[in-house]
Protein backbone atom coordinates (compact mmCIF):
# COMPACT_ATOMS: atom_id res chain seq x y z
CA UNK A 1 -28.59 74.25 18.72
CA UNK A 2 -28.44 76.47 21.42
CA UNK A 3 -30.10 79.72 21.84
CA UNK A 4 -27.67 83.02 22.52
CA UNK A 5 -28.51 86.40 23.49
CA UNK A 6 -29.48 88.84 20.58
CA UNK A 7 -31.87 85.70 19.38
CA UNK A 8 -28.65 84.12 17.78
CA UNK A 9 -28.71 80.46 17.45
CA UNK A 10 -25.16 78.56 17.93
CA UNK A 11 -24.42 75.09 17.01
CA UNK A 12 -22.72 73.32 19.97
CA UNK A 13 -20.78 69.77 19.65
CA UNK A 14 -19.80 67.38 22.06
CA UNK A 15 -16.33 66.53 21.61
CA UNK A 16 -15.22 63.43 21.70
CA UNK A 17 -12.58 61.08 20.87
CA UNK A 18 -12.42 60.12 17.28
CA UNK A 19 -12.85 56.59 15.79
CA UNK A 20 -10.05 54.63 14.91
CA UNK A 21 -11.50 54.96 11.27
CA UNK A 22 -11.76 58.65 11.47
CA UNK A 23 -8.36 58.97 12.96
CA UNK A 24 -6.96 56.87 9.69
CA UNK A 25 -9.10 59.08 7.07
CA UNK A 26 -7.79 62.33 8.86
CA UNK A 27 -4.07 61.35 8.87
CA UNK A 28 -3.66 59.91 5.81
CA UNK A 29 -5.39 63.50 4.85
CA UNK A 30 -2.44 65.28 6.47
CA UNK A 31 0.06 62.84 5.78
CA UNK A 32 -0.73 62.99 1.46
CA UNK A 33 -2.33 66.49 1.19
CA UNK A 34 -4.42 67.12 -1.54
CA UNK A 35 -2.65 68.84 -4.42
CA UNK A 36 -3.57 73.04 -4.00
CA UNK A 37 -5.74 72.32 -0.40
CA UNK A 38 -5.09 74.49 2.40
CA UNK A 39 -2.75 71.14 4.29
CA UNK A 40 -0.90 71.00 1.21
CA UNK A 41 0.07 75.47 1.38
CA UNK A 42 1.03 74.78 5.11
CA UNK A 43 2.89 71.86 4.92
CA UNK A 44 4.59 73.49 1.58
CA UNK A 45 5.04 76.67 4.19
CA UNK A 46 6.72 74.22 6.60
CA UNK A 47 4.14 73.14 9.14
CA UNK A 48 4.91 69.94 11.02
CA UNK A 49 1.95 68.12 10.30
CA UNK A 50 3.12 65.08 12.16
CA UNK A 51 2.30 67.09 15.32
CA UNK A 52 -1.42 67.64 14.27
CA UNK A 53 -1.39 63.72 13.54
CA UNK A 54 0.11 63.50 17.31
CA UNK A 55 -2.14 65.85 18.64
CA UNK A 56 -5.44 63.62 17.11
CA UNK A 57 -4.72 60.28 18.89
CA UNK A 58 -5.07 62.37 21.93
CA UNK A 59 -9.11 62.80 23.93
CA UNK A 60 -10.05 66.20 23.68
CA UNK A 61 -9.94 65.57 27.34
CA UNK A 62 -6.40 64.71 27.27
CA UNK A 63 -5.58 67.56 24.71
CA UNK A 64 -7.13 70.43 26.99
CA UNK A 65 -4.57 68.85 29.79
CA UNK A 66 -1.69 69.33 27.75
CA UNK A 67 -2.40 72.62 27.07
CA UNK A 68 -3.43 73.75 30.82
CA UNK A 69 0.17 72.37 31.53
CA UNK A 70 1.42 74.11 28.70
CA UNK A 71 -0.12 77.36 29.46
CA UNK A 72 0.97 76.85 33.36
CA UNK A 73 4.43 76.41 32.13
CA UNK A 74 4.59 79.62 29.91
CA UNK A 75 2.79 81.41 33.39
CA UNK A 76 6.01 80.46 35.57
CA UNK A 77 8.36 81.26 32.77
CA UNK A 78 6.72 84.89 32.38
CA UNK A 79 6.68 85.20 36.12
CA UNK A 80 10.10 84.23 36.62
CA UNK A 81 11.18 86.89 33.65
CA UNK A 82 9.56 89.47 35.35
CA UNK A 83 11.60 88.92 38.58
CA UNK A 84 15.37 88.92 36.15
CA UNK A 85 13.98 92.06 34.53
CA UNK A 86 13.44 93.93 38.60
């Protein structure tokens, strides 16, 4: 725990990478939702769960790349939309 301003206490995890086992236990989970859970309403709603499955065999290192490339990308688009609309 880490100590906040205000006297708040936070709870701070280091990520890492899961185990191969956890990996298994938390796919299968998304892959064969449990009947009325929360994975089950948003695959029902149309959520690609395989991506979530995709994003998990990733490091949290390698994760936070993709989306700092991601978010670069969708910087140069916005830019570049700006200029077509002067």
């Amino acid at each position: 725990m880490v100590s906040r301003p205000g006297g708040k206490l936070e709870i701070v995890r280091e990520l890492r990478a899961l185990t191969p086992e956890e990996f298994e236990r938390a796919a299968e989970r998304l892959r064969n939702p449990a009947p009325g859970s929360r994975i089950e309403a948003a695959k029902k709603y149309g959520i690609d769960l395989t991506l979530l499955i995709e994003q998990l065999r990733l490091t949290p290192e390698e994760r936070l790349r993709k989306l700092e490339q991601a978010s670069e990308a969708a910087r140069q688009i916005q830019g570049a939309a700006r200029r077509c609309t002067k």
